[in-house]
PDB file of N, CA and C in Angstrom:
ATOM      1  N   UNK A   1      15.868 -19.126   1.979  1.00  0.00           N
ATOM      2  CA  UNK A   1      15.917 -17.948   2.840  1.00  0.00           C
ATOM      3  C   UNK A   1      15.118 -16.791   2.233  1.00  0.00           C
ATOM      4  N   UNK A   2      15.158 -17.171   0.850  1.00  0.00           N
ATOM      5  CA  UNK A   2      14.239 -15.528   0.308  1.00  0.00           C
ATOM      6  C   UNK A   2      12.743 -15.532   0.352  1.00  0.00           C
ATOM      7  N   UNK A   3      12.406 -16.958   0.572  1.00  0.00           N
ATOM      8  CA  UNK A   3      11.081 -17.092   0.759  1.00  0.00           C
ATOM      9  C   UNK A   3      10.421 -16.443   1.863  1.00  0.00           C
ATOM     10  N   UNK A   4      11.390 -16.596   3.092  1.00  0.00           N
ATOM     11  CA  UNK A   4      11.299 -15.721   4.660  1.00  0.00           C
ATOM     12  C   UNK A   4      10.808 -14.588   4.522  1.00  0.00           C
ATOM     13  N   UNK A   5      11.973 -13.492   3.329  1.00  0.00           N
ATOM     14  CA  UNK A   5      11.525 -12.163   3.366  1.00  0.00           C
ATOM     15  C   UNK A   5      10.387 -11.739   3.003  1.00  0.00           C
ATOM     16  N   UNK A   6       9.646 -10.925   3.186  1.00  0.00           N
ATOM     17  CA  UNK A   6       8.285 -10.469   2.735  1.00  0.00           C
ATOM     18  C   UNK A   6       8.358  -9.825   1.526  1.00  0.00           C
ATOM     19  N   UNK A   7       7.603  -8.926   1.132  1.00  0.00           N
ATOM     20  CA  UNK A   7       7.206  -8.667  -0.413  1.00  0.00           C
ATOM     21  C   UNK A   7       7.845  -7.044   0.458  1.00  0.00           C
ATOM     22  N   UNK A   8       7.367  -6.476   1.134  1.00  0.00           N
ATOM     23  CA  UNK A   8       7.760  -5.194   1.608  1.00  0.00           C
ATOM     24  C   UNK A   8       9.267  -4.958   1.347  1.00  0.00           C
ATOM     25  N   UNK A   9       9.624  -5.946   2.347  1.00  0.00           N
ATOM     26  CA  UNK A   9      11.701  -5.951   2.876  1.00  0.00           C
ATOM     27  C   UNK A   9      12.163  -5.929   1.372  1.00  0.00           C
ATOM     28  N   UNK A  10      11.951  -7.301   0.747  1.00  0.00           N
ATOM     29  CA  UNK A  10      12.326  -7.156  -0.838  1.00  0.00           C
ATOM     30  C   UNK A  10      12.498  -5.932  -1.488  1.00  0.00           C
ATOM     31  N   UNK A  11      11.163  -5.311  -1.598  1.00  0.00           N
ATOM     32  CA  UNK A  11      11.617  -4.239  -2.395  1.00  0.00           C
ATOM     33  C   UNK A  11      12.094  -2.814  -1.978  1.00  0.00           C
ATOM     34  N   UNK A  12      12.083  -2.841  -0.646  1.00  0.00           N
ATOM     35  CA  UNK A  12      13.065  -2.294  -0.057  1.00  0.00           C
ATOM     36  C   UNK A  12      14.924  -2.222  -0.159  1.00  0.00           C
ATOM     37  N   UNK A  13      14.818  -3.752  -0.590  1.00  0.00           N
ATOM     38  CA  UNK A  13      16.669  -3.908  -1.157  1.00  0.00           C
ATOM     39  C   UNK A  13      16.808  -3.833  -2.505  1.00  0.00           C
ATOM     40  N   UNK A  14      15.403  -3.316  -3.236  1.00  0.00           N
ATOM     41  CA  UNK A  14      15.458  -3.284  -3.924  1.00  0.00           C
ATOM     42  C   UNK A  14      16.030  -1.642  -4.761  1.00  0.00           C
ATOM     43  N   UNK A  15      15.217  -0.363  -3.868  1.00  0.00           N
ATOM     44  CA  UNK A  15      15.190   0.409  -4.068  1.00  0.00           C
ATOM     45  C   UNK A  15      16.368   0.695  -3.452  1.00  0.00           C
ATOM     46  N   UNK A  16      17.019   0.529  -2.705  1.00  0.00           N
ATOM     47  CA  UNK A  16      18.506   0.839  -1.628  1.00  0.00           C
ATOM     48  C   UNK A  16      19.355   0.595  -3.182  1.00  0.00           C
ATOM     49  N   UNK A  17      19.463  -0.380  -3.785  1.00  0.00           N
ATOM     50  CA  UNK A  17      20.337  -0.716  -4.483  1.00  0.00           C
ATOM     51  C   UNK A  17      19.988   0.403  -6.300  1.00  0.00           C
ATOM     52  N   UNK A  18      19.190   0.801  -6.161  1.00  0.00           N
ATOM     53  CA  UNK A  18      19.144   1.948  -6.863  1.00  0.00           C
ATOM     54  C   UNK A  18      19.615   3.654  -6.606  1.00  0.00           C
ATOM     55  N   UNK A  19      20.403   4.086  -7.158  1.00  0.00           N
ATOM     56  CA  UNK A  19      20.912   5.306  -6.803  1.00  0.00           C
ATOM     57  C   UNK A  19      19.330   6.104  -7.025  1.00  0.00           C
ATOM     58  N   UNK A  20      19.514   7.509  -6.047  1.00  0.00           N
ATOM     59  CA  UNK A  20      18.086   7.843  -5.930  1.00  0.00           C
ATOM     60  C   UNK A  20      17.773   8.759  -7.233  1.00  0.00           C
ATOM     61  N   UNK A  21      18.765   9.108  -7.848  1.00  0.00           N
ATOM     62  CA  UNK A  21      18.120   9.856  -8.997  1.00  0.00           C
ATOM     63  C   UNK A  21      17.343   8.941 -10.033  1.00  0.00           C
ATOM     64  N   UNK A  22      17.983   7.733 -10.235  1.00  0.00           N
ATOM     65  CA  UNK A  22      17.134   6.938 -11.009  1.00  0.00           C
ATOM     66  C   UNK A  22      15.517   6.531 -10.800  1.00  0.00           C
ATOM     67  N   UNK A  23      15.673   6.653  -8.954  1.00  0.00           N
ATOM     68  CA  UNK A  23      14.112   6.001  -8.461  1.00  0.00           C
ATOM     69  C   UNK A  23      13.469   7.504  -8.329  1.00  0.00           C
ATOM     70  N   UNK A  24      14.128   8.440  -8.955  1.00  0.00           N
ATOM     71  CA  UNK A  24      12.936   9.539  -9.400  1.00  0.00           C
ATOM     72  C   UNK A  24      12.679   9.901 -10.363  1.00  0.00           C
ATOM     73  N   UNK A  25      13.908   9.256 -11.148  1.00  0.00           N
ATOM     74  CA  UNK A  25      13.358   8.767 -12.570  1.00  0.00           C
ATOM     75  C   UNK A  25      12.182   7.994 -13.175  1.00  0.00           C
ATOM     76  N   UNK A  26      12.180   6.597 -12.319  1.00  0.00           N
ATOM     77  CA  UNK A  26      11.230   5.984 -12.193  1.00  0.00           C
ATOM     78  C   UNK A  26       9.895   6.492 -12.033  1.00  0.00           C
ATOM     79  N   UNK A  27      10.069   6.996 -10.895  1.00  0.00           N
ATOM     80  CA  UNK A  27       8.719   7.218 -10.124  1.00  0.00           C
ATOM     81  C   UNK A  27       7.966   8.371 -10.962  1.00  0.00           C
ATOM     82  N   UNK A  28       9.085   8.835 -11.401  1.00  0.00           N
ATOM     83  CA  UNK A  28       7.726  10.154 -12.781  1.00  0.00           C
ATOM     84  C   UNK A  28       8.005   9.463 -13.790  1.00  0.00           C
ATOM     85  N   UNK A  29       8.781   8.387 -14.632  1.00  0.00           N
ATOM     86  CA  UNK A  29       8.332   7.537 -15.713  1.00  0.00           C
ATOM     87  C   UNK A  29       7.026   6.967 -14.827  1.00  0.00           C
ATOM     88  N   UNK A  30       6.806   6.491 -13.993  1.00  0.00           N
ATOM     89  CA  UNK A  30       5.218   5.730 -13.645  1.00  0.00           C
ATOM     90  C   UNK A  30       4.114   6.524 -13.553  1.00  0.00           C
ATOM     91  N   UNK A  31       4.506   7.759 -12.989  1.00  0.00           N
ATOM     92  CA  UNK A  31       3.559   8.727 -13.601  1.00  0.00           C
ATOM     93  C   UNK A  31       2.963   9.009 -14.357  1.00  0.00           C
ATOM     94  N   UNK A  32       4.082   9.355 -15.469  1.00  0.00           N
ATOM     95  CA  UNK A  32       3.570   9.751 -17.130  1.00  0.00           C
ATOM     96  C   UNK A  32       2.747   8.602 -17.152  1.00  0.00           C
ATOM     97  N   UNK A  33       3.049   7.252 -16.675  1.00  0.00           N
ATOM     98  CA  UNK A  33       2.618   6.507 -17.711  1.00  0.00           C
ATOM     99  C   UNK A  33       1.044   6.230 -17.246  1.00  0.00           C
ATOM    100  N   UNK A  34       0.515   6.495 -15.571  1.00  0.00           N
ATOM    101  CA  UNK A  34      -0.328   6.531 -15.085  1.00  0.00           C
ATOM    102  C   UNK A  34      -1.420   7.451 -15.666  1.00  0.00           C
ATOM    103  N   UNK A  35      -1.006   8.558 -15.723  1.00  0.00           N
ATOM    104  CA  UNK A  35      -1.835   9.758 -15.998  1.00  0.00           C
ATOM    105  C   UNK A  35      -2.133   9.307 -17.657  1.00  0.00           C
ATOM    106  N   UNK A  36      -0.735   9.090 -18.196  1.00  0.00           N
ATOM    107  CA  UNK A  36      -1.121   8.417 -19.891  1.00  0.00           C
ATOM    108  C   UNK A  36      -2.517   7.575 -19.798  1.00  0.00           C
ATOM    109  N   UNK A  37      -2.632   6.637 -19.255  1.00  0.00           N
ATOM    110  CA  UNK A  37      -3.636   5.815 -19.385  1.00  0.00           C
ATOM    111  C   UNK A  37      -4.881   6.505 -18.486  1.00  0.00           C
ATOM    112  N   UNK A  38      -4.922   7.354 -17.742  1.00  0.00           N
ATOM    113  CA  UNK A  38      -6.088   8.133 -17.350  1.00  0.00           C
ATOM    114  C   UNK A  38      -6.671   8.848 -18.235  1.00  0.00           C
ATOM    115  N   UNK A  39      -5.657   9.435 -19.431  1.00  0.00           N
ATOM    116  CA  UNK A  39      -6.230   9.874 -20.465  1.00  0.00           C
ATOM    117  C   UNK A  39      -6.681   9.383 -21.560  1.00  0.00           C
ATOM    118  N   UNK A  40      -6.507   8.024 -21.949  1.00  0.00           N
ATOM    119  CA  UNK A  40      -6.725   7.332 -23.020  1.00  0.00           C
ATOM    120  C   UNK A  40      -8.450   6.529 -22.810  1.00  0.00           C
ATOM    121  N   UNK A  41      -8.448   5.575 -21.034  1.00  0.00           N
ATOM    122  CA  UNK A  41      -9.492   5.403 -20.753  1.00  0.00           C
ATOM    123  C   UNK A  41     -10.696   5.744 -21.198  1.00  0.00           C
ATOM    124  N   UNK A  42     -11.110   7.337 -21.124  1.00  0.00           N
ATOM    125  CA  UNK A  42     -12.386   7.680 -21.307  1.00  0.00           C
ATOM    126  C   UNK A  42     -12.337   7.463 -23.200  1.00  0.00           C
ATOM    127  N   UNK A  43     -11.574   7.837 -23.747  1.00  0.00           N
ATOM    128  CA  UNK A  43     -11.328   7.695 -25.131  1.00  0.00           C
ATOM    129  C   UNK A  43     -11.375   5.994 -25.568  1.00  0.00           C
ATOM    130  N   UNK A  44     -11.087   5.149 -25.111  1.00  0.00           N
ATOM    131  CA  UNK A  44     -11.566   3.240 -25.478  1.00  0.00           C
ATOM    132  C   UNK A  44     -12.664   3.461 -25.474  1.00  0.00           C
ATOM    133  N   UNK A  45     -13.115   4.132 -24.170  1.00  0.00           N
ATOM    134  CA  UNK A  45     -14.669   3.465 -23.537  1.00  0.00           C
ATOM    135  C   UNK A  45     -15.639   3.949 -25.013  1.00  0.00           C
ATOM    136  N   UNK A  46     -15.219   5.403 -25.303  1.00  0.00           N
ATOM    137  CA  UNK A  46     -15.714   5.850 -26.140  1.00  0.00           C
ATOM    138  C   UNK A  46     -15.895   5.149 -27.259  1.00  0.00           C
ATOM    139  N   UNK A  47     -14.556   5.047 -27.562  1.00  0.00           N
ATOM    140  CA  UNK A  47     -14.265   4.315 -29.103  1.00  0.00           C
ATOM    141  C   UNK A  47     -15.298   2.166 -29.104  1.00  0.00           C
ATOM    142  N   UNK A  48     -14.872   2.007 -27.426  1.00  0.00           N
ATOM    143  CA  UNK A  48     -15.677   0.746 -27.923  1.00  0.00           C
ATOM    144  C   UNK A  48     -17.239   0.580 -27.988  1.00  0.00           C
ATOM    145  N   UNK A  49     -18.071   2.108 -27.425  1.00  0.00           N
ATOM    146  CA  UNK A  49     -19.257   2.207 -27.775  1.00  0.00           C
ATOM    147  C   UNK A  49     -19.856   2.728 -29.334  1.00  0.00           C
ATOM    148  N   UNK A  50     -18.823   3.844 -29.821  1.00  0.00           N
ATOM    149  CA  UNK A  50     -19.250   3.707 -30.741  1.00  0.00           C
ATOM    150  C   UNK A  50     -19.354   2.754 -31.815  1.00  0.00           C
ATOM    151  N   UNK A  51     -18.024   1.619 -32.089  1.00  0.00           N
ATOM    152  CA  UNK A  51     -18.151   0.374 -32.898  1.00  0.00           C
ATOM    153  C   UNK A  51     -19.157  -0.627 -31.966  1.00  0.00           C
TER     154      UNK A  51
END
């Protein structure tokens, strides 16, 4: 039967079953961690041209 549900519905019961302070917890932990790696990017690229 879980095969039926789609990838959408899923995580839809997914997030229901999370109280909402946590999924805004989440959602700015994914942040930080987004923007983290927006900032590191130009700094590899760097670091793997200069070696």
């Amino acid at each position: 039967m879980d095969t039926l549900i789609s990838k959408r519905e899923r995580n839809e019961q997914f997030f229901l079953k999370i109280p909402p302070e946590r999924i805004l917890e989440i959602l700015f932990f994914l942040n930080l961690e987004f923007y983290a790696e927006l900032e590191l990017h130009p700094l590899k690229r760097h670091l793997n041209f200069v070696y």
